[in-house]
PDB file of N, CA and C in Angstrom:
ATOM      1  N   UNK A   1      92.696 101.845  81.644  1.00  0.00           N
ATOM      2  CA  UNK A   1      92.967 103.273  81.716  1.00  0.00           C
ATOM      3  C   UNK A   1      93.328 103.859  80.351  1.00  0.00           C
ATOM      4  N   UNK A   2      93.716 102.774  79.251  1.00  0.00           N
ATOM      5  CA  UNK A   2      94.001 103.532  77.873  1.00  0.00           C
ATOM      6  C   UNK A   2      92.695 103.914  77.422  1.00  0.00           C
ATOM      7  N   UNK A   3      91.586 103.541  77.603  1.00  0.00           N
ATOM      8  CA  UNK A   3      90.733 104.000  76.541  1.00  0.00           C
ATOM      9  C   UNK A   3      90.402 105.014  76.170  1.00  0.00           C
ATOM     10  N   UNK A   4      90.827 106.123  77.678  1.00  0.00           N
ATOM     11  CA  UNK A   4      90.679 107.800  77.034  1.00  0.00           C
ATOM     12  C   UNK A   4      91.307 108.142  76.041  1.00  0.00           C
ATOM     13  N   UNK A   5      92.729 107.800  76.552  1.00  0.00           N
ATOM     14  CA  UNK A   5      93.942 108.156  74.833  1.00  0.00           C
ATOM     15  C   UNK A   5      93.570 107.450  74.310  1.00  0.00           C
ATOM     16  N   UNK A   6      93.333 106.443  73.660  1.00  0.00           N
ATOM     17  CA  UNK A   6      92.522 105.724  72.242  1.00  0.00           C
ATOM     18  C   UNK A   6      91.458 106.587  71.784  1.00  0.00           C
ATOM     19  N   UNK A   7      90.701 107.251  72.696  1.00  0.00           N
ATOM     20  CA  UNK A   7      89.542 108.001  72.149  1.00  0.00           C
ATOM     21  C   UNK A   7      90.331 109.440  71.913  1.00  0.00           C
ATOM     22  N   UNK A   8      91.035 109.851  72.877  1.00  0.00           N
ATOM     23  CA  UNK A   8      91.907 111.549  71.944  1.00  0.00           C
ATOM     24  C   UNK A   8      92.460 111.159  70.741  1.00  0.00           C
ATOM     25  N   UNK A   9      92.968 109.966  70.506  1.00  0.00           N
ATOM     26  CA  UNK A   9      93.665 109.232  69.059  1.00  0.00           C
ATOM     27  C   UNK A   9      92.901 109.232  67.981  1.00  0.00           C
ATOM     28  N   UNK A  10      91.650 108.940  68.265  1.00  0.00           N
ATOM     29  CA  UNK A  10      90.292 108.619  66.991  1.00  0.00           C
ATOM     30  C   UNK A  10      89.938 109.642  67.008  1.00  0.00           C
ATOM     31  N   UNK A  11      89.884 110.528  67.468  1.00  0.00           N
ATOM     32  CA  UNK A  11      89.190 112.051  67.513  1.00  0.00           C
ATOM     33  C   UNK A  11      90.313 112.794  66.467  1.00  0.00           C
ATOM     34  N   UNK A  12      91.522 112.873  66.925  1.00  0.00           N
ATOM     35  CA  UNK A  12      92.368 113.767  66.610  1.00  0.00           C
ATOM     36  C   UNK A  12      92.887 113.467  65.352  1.00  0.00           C
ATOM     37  N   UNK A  13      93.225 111.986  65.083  1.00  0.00           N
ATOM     38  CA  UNK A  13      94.141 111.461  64.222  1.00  0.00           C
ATOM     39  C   UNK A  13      92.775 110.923  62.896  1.00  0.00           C
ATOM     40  N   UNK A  14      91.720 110.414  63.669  1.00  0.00           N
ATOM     41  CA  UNK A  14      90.610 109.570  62.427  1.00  0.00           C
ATOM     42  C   UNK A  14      89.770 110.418  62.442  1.00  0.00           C
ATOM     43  N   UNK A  15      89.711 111.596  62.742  1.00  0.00           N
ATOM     44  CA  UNK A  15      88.747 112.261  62.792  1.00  0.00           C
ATOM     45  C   UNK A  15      87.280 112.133  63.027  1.00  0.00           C
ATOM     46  N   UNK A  16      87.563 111.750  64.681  1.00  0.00           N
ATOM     47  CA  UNK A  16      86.177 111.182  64.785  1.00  0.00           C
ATOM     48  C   UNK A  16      85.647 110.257  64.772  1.00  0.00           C
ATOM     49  N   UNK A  17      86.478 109.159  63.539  1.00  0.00           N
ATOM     50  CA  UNK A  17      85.458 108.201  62.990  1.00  0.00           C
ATOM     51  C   UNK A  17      84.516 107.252  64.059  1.00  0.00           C
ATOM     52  N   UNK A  18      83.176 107.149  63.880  1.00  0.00           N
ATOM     53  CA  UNK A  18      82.315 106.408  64.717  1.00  0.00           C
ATOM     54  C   UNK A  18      81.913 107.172  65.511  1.00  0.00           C
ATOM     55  N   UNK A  19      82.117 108.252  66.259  1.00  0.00           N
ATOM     56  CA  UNK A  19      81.789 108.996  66.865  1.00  0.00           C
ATOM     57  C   UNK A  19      81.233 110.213  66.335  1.00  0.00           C
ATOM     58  N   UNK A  20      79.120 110.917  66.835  1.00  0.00           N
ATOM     59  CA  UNK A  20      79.097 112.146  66.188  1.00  0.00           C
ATOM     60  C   UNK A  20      79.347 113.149  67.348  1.00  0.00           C
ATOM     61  N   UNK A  21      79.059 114.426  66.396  1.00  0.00           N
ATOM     62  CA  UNK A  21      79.380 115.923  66.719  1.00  0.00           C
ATOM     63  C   UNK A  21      79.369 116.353  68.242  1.00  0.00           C
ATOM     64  N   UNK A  22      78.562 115.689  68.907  1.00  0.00           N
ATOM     65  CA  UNK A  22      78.414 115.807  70.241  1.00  0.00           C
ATOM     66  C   UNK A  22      79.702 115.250  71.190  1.00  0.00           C
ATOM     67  N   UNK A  23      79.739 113.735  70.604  1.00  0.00           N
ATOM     68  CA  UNK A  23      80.986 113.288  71.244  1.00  0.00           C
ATOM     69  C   UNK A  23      82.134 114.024  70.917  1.00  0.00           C
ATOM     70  N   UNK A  24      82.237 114.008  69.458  1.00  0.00           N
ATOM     71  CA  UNK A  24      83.546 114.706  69.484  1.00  0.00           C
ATOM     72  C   UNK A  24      83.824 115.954  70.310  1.00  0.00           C
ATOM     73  N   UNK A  25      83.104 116.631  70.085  1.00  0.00           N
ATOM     74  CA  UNK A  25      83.033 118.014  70.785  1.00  0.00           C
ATOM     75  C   UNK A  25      83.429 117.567  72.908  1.00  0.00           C
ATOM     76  N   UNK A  26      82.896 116.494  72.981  1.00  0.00           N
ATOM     77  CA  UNK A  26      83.300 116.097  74.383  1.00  0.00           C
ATOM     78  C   UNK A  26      84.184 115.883  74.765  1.00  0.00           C
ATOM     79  N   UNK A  27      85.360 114.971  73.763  1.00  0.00           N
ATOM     80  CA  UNK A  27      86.023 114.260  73.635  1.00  0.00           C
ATOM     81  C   UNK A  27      87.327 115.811  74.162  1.00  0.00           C
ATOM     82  N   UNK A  28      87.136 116.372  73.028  1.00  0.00           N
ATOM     83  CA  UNK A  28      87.997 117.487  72.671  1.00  0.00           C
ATOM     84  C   UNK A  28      87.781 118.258  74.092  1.00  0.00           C
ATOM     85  N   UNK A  29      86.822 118.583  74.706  1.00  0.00           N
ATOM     86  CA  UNK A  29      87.222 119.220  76.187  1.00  0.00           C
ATOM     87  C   UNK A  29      87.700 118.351  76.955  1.00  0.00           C
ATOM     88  N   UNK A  30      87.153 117.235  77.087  1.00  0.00           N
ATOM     89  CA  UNK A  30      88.291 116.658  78.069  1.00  0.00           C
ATOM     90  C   UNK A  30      89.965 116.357  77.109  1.00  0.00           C
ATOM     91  N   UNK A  31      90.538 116.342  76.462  1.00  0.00           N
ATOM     92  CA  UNK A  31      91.584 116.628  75.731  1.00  0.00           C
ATOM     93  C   UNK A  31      92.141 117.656  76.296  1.00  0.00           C
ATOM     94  N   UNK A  32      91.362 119.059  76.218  1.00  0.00           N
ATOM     95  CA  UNK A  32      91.861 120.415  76.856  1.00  0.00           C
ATOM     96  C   UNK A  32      92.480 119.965  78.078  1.00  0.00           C
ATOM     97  N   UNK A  33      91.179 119.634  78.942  1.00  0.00           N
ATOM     98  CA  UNK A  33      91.569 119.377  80.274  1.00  0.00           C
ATOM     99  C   UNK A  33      92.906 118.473  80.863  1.00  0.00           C
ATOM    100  N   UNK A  34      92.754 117.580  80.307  1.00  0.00           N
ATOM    101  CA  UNK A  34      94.184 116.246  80.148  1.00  0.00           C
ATOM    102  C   UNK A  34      95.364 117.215  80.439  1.00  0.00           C
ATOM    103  N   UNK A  35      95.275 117.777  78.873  1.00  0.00           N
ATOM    104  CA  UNK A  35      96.828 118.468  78.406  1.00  0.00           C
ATOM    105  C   UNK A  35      97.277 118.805  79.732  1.00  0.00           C
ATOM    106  N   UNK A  36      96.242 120.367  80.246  1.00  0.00           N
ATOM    107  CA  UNK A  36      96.668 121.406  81.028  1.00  0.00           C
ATOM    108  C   UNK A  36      96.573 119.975  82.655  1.00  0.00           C
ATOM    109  N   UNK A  37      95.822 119.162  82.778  1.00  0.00           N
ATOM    110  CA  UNK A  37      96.827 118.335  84.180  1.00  0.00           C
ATOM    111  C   UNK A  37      97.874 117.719  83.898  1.00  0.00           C
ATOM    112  N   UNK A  38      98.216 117.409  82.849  1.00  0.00           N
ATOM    113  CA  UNK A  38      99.618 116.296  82.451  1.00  0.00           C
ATOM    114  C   UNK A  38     100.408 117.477  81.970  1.00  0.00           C
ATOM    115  N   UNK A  39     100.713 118.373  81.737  1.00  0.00           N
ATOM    116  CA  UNK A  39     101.595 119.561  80.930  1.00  0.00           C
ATOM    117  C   UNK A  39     101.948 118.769  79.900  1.00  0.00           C
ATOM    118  N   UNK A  40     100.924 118.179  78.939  1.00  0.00           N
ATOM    119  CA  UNK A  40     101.300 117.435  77.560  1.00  0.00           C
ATOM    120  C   UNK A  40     100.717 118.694  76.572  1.00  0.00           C
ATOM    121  N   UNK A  41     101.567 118.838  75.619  1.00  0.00           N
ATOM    122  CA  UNK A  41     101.699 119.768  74.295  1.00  0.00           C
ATOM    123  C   UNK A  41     100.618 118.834  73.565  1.00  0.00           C
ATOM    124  N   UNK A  42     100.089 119.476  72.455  1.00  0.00           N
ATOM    125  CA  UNK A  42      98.831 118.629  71.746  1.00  0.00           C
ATOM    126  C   UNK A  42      99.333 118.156  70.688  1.00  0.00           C
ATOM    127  N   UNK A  43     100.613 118.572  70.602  1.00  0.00           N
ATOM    128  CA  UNK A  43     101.775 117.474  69.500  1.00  0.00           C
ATOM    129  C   UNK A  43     102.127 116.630  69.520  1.00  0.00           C
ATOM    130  N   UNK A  44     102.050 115.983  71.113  1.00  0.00           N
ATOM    131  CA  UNK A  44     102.725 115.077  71.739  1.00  0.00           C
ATOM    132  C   UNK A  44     101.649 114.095  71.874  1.00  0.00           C
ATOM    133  N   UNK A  45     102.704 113.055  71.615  1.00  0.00           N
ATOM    134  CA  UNK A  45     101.313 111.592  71.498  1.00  0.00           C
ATOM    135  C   UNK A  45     101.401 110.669  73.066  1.00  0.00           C
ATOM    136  N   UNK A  46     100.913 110.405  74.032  1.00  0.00           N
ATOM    137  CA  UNK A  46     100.664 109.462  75.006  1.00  0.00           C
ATOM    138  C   UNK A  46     100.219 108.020  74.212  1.00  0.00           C
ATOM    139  N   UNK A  47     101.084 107.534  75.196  1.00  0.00           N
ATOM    140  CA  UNK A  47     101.035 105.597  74.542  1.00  0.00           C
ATOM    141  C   UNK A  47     100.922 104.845  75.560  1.00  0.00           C
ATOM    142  N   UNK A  48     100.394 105.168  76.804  1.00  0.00           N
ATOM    143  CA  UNK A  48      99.930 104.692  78.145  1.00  0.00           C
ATOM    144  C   UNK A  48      99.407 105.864  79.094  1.00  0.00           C
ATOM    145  N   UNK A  49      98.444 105.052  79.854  1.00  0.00           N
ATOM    146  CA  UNK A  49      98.233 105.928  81.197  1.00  0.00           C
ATOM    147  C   UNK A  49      97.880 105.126  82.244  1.00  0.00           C
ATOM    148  N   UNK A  50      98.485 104.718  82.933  1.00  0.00           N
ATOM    149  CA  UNK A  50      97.753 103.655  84.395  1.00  0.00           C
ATOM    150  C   UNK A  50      97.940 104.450  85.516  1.00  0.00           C
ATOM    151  N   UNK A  51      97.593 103.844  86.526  1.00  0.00           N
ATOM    152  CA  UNK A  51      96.939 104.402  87.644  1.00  0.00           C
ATOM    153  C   UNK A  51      98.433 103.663  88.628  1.00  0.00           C
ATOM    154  N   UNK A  52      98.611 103.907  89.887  1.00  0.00           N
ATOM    155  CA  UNK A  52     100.050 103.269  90.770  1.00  0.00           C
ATOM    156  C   UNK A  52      99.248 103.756  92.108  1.00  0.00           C
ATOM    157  N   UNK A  53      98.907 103.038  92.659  1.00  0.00           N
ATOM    158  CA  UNK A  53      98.558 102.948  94.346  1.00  0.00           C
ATOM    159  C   UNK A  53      99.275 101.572  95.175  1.00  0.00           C
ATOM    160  N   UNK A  54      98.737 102.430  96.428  1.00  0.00           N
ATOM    161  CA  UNK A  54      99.214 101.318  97.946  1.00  0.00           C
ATOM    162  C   UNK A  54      98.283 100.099  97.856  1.00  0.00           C
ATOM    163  N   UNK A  55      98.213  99.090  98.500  1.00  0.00           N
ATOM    164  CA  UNK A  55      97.326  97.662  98.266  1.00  0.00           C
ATOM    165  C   UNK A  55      97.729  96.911  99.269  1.00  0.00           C
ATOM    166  N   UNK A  56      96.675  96.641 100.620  1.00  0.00           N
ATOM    167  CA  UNK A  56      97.371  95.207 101.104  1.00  0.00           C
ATOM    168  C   UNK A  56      97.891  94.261 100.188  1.00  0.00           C
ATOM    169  N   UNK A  57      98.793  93.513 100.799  1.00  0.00           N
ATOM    170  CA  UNK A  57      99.406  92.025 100.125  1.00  0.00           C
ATOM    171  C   UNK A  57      97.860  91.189  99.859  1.00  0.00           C
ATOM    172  N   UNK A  58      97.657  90.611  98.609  1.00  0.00           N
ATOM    173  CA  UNK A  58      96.830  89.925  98.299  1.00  0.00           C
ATOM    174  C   UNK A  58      96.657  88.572  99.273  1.00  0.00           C
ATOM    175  N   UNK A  59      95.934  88.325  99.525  1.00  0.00           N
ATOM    176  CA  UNK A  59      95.620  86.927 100.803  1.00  0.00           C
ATOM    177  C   UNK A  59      96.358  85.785  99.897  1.00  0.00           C
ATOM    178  N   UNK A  60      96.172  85.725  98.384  1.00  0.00           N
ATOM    179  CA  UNK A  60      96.485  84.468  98.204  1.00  0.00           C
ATOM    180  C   UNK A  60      97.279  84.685  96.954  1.00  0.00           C
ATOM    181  N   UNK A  61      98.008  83.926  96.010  1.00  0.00           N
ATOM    182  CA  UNK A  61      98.746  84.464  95.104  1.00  0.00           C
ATOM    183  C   UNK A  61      98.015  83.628  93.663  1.00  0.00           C
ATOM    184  N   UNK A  62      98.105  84.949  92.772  1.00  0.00           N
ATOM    185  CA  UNK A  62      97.682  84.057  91.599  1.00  0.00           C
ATOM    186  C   UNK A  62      98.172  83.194  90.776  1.00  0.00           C
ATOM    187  N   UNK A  63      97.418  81.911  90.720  1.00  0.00           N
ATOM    188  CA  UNK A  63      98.146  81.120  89.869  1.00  0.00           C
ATOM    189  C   UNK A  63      98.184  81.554  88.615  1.00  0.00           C
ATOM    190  N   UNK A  64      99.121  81.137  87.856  1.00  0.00           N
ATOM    191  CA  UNK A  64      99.550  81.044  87.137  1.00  0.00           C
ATOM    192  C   UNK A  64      99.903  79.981  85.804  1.00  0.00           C
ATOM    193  N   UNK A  65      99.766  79.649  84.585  1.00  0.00           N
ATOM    194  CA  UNK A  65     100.346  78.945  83.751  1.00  0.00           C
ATOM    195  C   UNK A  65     101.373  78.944  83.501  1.00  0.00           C
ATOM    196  N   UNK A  66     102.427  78.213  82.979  1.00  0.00           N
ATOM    197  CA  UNK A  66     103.741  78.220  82.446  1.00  0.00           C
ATOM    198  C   UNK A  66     103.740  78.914  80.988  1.00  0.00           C
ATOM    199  N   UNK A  67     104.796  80.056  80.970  1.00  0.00           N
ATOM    200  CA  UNK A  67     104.765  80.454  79.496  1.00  0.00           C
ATOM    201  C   UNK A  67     104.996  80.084  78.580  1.00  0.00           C
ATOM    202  N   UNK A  68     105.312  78.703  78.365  1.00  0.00           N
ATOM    203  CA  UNK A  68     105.255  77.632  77.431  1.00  0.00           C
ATOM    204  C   UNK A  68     103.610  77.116  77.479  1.00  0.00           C
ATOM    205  N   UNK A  69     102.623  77.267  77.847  1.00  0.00           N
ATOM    206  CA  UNK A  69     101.326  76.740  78.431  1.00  0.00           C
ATOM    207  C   UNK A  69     100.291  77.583  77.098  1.00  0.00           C
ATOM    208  N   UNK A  70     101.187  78.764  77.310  1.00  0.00           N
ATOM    209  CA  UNK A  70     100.134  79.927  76.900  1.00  0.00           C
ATOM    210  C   UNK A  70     101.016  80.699  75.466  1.00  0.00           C
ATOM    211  N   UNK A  71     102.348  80.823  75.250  1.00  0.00           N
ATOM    212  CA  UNK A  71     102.397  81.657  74.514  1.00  0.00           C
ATOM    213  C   UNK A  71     103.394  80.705  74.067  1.00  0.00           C
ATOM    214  N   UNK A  72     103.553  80.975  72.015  1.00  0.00           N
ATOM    215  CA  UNK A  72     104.172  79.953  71.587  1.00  0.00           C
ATOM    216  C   UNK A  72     104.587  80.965  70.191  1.00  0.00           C
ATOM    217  N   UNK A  73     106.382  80.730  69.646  1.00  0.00           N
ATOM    218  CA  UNK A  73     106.645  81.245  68.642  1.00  0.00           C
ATOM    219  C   UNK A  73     107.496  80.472  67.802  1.00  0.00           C
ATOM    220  N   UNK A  74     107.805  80.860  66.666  1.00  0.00           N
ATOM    221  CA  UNK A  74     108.692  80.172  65.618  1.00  0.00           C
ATOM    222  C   UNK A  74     110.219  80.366  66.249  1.00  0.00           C
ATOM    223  N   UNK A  75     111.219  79.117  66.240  1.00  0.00           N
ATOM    224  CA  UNK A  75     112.556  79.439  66.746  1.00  0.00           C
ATOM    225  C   UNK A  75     113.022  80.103  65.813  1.00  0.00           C
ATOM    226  N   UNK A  76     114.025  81.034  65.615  1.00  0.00           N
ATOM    227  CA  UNK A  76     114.827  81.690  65.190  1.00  0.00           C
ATOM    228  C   UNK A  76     115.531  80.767  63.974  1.00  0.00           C
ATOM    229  N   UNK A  77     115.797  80.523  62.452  1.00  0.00           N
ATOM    230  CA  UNK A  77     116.426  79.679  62.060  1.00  0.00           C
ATOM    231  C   UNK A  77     118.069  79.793  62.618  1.00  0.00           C
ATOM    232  N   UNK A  78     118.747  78.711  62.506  1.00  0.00           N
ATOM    233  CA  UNK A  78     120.264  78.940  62.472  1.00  0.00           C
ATOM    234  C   UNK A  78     120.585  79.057  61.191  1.00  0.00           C
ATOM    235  N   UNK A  79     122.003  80.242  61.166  1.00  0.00           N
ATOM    236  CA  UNK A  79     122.304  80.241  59.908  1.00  0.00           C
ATOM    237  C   UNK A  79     123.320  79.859  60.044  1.00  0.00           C
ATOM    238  N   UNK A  80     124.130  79.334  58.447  1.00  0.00           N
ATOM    239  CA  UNK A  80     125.300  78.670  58.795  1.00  0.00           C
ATOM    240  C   UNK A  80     126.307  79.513  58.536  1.00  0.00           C
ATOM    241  N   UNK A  81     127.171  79.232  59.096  1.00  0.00           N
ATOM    242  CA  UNK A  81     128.675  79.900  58.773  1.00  0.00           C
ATOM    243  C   UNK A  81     129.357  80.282  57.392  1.00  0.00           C
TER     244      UNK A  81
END
């Protein structure tokens, strides 16, 4: 769901970049449109947008890895006294 605000971001902020005259110009009405459903000011920066609905309970649950499995960082040094 971010990729619209990523694209009002490159439009507004990079001017465009990668994108021509046509898109931009697209980009920028739906921008209009956004603002006036979200009552967001065009000053104001969005840094998410997801979606929140109802859902049966999933039949089965997803497994999972241990977060030691998958994600790994430097300990903190100790400092001494």
């Amino acid at each position: 769901m971010n990729t619209l605000i990523d694209m009002f971001a490159r439009v507004e902020r990079f001017h465009g970049a990668g994108f021509d005259k046509r898109e931009i110009q697209r980009f920028l009405e739906m921008r209009e449109r956004f603002t006036r459903a979200f009552t967001v000011a065009l000053a104001d920066v969005e840094i998410l947008l997801f979606r929140l609905s109802y859902a049966d309970p999933a039949p089965l649950r997803t497994l999972r890895r241990p977060v030691d499995a998958v994600f790994s960082a430097p300990l903190p040094e100790k400092k001494s006294p």
